[in-house]
PDB file of N, CA and C in Angstrom:
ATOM      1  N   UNK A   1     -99.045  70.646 -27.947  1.00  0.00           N
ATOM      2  CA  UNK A   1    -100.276  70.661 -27.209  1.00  0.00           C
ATOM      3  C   UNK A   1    -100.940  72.031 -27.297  1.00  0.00           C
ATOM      4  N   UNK A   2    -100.335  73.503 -26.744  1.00  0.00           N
ATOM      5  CA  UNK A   2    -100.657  74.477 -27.017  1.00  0.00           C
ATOM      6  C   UNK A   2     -99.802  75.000 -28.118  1.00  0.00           C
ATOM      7  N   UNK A   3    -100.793  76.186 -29.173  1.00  0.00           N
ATOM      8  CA  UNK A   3    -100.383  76.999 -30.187  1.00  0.00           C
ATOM      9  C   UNK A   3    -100.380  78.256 -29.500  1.00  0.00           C
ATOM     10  N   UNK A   4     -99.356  78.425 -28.194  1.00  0.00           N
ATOM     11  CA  UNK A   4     -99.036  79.378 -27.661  1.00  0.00           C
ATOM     12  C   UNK A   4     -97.910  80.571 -28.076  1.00  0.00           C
ATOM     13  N   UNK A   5     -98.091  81.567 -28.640  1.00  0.00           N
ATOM     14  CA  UNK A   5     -97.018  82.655 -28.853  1.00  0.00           C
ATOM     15  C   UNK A   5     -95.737  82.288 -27.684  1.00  0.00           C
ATOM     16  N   UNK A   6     -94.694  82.872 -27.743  1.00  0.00           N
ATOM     17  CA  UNK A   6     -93.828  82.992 -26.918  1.00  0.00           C
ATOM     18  C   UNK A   6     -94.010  84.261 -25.712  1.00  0.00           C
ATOM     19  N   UNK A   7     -94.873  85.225 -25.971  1.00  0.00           N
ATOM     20  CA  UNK A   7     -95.440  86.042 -24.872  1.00  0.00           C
ATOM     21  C   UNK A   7     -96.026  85.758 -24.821  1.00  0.00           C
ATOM     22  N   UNK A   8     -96.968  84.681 -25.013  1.00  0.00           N
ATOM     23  CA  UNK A   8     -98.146  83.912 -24.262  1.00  0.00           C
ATOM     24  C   UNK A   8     -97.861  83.394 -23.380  1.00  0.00           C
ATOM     25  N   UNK A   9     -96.622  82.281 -23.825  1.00  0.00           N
ATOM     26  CA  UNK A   9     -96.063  80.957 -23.038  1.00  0.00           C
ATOM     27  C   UNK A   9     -95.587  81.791 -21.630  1.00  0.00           C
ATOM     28  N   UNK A  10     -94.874  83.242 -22.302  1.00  0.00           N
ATOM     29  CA  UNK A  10     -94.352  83.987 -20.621  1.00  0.00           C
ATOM     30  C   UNK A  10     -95.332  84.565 -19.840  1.00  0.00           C
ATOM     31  N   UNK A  11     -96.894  84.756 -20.314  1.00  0.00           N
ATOM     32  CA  UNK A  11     -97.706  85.646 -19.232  1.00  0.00           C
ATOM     33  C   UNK A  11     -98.036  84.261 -18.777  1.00  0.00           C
ATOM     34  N   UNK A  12     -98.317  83.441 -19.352  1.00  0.00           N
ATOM     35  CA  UNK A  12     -99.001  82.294 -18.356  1.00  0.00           C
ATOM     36  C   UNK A  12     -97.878  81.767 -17.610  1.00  0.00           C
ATOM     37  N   UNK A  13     -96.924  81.562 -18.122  1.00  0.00           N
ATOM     38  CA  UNK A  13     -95.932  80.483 -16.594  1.00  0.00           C
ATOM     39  C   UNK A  13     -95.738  81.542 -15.660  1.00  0.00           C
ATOM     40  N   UNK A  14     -96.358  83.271 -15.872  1.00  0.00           N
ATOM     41  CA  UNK A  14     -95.895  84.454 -14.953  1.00  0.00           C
ATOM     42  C   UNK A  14     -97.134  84.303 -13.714  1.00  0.00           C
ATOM     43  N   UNK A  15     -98.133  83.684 -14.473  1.00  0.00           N
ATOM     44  CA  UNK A  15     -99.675  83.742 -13.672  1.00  0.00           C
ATOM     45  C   UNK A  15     -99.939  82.304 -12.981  1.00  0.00           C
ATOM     46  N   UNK A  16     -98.918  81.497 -13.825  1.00  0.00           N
ATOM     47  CA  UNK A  16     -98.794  80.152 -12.723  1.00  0.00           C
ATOM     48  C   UNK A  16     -97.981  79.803 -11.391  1.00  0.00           C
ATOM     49  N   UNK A  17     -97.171  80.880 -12.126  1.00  0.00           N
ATOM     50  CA  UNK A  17     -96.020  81.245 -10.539  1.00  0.00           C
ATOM     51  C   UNK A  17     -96.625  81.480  -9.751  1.00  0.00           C
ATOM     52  N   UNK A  18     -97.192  82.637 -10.292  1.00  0.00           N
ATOM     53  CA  UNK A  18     -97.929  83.211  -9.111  1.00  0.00           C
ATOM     54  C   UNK A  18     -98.826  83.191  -7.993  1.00  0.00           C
ATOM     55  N   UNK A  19     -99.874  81.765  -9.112  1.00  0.00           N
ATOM     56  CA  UNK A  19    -101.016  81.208  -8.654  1.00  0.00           C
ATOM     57  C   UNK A  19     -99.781  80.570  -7.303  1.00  0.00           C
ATOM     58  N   UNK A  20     -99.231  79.176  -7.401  1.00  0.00           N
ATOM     59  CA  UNK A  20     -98.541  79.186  -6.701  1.00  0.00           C
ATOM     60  C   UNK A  20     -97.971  79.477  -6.008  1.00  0.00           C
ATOM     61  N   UNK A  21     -96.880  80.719  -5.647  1.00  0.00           N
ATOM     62  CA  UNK A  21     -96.520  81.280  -4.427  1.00  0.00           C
ATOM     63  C   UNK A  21     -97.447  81.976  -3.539  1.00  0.00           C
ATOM     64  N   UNK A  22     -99.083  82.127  -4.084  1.00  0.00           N
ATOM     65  CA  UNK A  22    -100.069  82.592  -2.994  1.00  0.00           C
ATOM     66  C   UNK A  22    -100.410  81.281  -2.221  1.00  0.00           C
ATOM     67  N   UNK A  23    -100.815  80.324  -3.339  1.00  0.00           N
ATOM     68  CA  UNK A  23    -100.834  78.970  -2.605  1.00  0.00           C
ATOM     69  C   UNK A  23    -100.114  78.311  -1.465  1.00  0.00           C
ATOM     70  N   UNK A  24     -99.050  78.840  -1.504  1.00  0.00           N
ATOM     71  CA  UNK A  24     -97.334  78.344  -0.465  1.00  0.00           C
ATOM     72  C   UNK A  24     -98.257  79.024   0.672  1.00  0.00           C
ATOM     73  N   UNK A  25     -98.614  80.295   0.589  1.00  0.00           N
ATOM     74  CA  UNK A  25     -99.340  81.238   1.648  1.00  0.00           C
ATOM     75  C   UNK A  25    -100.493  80.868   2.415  1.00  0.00           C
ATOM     76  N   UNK A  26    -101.411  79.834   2.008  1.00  0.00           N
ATOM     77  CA  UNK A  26    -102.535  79.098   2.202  1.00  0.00           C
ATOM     78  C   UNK A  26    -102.262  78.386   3.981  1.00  0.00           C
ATOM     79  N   UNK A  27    -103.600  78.708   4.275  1.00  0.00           N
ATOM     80  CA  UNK A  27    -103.167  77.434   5.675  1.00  0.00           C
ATOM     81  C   UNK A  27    -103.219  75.963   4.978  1.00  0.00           C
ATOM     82  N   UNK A  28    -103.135  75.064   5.356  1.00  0.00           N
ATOM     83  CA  UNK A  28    -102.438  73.632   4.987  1.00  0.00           C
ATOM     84  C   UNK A  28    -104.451  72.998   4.789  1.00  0.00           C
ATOM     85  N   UNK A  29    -105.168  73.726   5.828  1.00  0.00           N
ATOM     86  CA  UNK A  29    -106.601  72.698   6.123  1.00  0.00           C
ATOM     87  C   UNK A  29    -107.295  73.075   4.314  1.00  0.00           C
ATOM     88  N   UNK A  30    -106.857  74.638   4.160  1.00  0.00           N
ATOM     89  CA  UNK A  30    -107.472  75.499   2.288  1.00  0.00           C
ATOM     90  C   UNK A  30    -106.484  74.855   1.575  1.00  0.00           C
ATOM     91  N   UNK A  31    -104.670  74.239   1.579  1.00  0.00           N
ATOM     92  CA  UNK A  31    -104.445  74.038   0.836  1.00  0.00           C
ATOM     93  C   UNK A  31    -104.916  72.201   0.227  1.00  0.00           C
ATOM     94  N   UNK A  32    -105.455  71.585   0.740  1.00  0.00           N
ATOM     95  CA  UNK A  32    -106.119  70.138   1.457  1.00  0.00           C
ATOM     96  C   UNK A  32    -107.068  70.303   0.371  1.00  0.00           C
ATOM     97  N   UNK A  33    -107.704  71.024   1.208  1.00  0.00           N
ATOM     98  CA  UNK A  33    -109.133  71.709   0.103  1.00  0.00           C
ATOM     99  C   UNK A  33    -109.090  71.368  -1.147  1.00  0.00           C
ATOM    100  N   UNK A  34    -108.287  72.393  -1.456  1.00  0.00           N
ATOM    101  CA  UNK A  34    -108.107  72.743  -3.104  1.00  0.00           C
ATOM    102  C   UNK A  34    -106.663  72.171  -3.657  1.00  0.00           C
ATOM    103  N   UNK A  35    -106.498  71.186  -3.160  1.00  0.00           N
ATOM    104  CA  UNK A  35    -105.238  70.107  -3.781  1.00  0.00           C
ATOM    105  C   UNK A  35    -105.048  69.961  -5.285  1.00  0.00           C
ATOM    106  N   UNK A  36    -106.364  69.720  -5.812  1.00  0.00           N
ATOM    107  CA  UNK A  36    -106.183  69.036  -7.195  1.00  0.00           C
ATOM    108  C   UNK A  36    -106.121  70.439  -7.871  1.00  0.00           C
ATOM    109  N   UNK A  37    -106.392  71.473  -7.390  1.00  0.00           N
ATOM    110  CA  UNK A  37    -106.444  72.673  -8.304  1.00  0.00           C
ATOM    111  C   UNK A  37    -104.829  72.725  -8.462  1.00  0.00           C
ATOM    112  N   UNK A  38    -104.271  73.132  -7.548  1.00  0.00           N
ATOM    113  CA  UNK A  38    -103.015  73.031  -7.407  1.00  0.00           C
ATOM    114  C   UNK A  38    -101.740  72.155  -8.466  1.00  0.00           C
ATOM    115  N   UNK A  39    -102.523  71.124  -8.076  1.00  0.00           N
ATOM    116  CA  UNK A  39    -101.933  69.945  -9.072  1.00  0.00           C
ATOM    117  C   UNK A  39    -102.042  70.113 -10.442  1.00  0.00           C
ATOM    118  N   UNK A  40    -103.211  70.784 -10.652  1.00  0.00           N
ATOM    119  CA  UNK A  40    -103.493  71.173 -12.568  1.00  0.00           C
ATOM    120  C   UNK A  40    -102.703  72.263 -12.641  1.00  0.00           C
ATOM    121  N   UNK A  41    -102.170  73.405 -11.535  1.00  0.00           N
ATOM    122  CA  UNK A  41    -101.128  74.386 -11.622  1.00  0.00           C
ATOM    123  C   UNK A  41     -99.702  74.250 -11.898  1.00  0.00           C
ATOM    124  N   UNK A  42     -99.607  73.005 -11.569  1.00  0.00           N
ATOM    125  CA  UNK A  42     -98.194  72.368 -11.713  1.00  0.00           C
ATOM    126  C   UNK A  42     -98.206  71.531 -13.208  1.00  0.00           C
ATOM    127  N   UNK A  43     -99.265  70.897 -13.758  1.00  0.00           N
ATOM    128  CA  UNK A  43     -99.608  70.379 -14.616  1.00  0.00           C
ATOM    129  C   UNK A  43     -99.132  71.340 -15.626  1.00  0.00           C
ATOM    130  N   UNK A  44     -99.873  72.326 -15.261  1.00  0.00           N
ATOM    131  CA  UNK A  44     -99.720  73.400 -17.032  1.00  0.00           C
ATOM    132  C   UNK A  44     -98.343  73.934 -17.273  1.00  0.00           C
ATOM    133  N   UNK A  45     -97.831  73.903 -15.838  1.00  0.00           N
ATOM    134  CA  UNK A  45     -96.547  75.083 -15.940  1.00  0.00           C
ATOM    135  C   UNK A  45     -95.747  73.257 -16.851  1.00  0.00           C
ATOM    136  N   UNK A  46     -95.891  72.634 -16.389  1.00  0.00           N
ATOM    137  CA  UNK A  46     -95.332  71.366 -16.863  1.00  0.00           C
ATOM    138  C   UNK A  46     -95.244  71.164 -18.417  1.00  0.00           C
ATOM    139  N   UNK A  47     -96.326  71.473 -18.710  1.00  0.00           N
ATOM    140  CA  UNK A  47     -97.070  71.959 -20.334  1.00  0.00           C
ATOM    141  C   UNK A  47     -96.090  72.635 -21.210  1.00  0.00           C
ATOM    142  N   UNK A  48     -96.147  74.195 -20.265  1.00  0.00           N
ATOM    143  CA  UNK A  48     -96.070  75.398 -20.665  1.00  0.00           C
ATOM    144  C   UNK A  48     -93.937  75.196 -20.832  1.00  0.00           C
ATOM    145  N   UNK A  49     -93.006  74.079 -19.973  1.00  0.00           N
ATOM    146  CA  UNK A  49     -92.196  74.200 -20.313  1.00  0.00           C
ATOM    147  C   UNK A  49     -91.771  73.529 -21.130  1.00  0.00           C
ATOM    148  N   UNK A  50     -92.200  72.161 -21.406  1.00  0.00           N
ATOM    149  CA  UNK A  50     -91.932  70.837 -22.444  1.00  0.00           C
ATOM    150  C   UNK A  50     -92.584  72.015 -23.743  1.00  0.00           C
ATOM    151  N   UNK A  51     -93.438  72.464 -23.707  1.00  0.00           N
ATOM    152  CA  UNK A  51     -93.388  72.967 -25.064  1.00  0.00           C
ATOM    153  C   UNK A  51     -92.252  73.882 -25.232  1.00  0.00           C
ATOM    154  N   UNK A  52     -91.419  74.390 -24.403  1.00  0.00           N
ATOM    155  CA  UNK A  52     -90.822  75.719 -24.511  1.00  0.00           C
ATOM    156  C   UNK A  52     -89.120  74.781 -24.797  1.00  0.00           C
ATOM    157  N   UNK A  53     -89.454  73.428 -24.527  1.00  0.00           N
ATOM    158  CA  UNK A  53     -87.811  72.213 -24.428  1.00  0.00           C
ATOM    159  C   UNK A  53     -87.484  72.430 -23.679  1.00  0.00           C
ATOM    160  N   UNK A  54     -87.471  73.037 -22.434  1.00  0.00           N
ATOM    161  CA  UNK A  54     -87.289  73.020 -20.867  1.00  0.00           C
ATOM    162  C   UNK A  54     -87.492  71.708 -20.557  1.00  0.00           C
ATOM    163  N   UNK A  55     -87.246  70.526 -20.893  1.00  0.00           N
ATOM    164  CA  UNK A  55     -87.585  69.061 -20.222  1.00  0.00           C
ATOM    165  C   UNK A  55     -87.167  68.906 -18.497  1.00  0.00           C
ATOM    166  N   UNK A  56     -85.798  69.534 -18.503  1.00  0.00           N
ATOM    167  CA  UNK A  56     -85.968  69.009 -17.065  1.00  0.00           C
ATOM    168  C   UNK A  56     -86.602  70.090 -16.361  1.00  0.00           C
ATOM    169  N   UNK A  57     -86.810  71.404 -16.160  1.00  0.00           N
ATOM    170  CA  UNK A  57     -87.544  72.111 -15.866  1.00  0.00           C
ATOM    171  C   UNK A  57     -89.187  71.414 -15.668  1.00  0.00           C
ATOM    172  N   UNK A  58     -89.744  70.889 -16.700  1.00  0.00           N
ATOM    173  CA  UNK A  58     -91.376  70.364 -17.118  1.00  0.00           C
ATOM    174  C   UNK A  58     -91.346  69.524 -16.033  1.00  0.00           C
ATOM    175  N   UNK A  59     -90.455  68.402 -15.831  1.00  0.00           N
ATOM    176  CA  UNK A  59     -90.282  67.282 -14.961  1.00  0.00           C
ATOM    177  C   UNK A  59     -89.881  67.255 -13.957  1.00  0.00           C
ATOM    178  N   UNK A  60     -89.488  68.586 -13.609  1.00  0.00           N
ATOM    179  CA  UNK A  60     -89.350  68.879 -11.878  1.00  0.00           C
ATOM    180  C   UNK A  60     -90.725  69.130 -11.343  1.00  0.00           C
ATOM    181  N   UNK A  61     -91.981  70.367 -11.992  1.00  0.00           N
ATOM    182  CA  UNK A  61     -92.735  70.314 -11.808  1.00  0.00           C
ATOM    183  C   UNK A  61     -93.876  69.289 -11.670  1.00  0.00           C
ATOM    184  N   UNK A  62     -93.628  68.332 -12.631  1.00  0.00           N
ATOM    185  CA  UNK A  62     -94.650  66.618 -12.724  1.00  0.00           C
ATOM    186  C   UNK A  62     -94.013  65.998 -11.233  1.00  0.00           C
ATOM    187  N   UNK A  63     -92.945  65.869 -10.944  1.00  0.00           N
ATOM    188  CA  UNK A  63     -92.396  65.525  -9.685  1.00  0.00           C
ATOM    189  C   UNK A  63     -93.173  65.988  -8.555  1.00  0.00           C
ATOM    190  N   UNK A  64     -93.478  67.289  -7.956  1.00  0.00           N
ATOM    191  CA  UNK A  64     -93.803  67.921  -7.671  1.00  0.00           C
ATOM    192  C   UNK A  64     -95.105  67.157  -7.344  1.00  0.00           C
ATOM    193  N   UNK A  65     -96.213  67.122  -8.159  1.00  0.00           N
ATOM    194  CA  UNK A  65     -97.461  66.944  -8.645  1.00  0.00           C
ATOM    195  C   UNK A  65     -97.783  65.629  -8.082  1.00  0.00           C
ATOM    196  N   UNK A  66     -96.332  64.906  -8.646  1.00  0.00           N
ATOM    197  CA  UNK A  66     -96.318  63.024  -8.120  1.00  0.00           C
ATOM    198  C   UNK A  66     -96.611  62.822  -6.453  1.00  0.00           C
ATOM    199  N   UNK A  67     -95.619  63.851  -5.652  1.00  0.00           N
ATOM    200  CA  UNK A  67     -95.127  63.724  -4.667  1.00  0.00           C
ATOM    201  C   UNK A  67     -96.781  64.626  -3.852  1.00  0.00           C
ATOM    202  N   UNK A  68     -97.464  65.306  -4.154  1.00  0.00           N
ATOM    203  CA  UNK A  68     -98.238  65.377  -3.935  1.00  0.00           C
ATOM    204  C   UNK A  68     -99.842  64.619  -3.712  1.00  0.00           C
ATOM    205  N   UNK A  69     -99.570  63.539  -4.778  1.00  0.00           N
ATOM    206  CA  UNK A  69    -100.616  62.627  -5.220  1.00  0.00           C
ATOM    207  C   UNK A  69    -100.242  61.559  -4.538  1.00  0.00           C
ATOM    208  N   UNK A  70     -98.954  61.231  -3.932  1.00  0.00           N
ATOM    209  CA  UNK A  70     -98.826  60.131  -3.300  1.00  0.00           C
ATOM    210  C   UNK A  70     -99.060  60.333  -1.238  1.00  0.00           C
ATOM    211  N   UNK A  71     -98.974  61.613  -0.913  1.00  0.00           N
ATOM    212  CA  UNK A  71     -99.245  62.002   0.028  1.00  0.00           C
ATOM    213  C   UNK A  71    -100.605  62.338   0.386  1.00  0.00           C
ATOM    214  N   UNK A  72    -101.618  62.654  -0.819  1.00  0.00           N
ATOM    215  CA  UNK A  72    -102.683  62.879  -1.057  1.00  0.00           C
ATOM    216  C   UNK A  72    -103.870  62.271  -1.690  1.00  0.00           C
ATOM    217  N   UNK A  73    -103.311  60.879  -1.874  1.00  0.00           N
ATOM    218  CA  UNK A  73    -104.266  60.420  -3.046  1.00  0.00           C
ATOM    219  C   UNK A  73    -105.631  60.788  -3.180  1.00  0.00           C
ATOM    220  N   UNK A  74    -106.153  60.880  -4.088  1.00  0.00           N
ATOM    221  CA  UNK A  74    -107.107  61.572  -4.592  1.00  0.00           C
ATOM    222  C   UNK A  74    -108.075  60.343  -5.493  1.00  0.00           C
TER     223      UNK A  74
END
């Protein structure tokens, strides 16, 4: 999917973490808000590990994403 370098693949899953653990920080009414952003955050890191053969790693994160969309449907 991506023709990502291998220090590519690591600054971005470093900037998706990240995006994420500010997100954890969010009140619940901003994280509501901006749900689906979130969800494309989990999406890429999802990306970013199936390309890397991290499968169950990729699919903890899609889990994640699921369990969100079913609490949230959108």
């Amino acid at each position: 999917m991506f023709n990502l370098t291998n220090e590519e693949q690591l600054i971005f899953e470093k900037l998706f973490n990240a995006a994420i653990d500010y997100f954890k920080t969010l009140q619940i009414i901003i994280k509501i808000r901006y749900l689906n952003i979130y969800q494309k955050i989990y999406n890429n890191l999802e990306i970013l590990y199936y390309n890397k053969g991290e499968i169950k790693e990729g699919l903890r994160h899609l889990g994640k994403v699921e369990q969100m969309y079913k609490v949230f449907p959108i």
